[in-house]
Protein backbone atom coordinates (compact mmCIF):
# COMPACT_ATOMS: atom_id res chain seq x y z
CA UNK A 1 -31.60 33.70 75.37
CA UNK A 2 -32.91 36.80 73.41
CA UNK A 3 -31.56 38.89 71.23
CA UNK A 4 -32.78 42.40 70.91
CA UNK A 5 -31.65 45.06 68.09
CA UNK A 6 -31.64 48.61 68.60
CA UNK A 7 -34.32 49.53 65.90
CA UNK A 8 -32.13 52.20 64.15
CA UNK A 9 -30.05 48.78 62.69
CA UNK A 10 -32.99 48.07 60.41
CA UNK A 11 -32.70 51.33 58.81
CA UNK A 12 -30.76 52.52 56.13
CA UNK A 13 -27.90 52.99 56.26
CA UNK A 14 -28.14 49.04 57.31
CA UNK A 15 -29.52 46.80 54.18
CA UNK A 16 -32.89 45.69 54.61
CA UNK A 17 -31.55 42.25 52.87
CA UNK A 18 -28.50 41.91 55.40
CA UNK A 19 -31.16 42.59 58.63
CA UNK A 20 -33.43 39.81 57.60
CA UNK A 21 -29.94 37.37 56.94
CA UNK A 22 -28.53 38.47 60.15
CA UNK A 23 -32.47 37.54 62.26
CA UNK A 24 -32.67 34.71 60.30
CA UNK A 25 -29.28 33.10 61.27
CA UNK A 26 -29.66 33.93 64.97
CA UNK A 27 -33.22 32.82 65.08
CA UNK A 28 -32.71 29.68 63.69
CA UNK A 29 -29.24 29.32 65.02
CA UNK A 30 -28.73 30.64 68.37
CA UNK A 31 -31.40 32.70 70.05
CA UNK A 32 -35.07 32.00 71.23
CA UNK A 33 -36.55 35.16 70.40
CA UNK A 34 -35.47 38.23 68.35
CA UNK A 35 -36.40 41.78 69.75
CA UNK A 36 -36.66 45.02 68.19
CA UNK A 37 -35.93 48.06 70.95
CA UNK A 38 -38.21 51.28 69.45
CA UNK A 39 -38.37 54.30 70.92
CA UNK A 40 -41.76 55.36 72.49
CA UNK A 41 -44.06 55.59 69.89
CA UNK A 42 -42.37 54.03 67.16
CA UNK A 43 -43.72 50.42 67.34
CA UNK A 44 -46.03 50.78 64.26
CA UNK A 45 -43.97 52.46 62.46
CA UNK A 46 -40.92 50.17 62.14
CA UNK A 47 -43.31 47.11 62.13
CA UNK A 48 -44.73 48.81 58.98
CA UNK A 49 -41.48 48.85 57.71
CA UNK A 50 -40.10 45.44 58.64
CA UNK A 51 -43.48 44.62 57.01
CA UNK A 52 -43.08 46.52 53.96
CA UNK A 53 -39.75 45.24 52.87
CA UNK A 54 -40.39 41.22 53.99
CA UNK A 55 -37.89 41.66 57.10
CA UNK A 56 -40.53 40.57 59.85
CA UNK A 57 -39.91 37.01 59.64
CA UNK A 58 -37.84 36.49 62.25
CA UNK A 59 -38.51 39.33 64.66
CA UNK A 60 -40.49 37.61 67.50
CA UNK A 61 -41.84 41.48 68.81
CA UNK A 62 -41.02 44.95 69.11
CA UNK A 63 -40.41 46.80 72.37
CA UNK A 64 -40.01 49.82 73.57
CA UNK A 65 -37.58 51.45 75.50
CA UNK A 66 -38.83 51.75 79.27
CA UNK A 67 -39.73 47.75 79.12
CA UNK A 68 -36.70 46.11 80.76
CA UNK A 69 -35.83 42.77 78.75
CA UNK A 70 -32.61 40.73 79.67
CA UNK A 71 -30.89 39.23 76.75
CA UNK A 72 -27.64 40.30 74.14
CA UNK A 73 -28.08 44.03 73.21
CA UNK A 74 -27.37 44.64 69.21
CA UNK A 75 -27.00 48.66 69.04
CA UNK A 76 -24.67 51.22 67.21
CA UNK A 77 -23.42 53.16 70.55
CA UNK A 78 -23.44 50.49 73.28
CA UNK A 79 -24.77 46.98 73.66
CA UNK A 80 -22.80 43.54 73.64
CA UNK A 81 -22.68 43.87 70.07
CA UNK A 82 -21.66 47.02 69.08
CA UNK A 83 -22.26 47.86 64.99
CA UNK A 84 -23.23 50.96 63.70
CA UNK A 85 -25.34 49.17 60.50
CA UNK A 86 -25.91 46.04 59.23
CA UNK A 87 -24.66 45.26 55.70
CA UNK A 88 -23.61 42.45 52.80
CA UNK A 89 -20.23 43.42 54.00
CA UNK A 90 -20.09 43.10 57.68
CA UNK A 91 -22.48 40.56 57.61
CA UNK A 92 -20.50 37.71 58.57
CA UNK A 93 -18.65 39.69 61.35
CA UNK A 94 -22.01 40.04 62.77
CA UNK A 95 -22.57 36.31 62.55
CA UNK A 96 -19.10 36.01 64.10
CA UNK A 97 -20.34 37.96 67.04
CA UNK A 98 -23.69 36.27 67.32
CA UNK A 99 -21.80 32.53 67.38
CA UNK A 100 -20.25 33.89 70.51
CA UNK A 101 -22.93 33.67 72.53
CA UNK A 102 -24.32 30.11 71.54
């Protein structure tokens, strides 16, 4: 089963720290693969990012909207898992969430 994150989750608002927590504990816990959803164009970007801050690790690879992948959706306005950031404080709801589907 894959998990994929709507890239605006690894932005702030959302705490670089908590993002690489929350891939961490799903990759190693529950999911196969992690995916990051970019928009069109944004693939280098975020990876630069993720890069940047050491929150790669556990992202398996980025996609982009139009490619169809079936898994649980992580995204602030619809999804399975609906947050609108990822932080120290909702952290462990998140994890909550995530245990559901093991």
């Amino acid at each position: 089963m894959k998990l994929i994150i709507d890239s605006v989750l690894c932005e702030p608002p959302s705490e670089i720290s908590a993002f690489r927590d929350a891939t961490l504990y799903g990759k190693v816990y529950i999911f196969e693969d992690i995916l990051l959803n970019c928009r069109v164009g944004t693939k280098t970007l975020y990876w630069n990012w993720l890069k940047q801050y050491g929150a790669h690790d556990f992202v398996s690879y980025l996609i982009t909207d139009p490619e169809e992948e079936s898994g649980i959706y992580m995204g602030p306005h619809k999804g399975d898992i609906i947050i609108s950031k990822i932080c120290s404080f909702n952290l462990s709801k998140i994890i909550s969430l995530m245990n559901f589907y093991r």
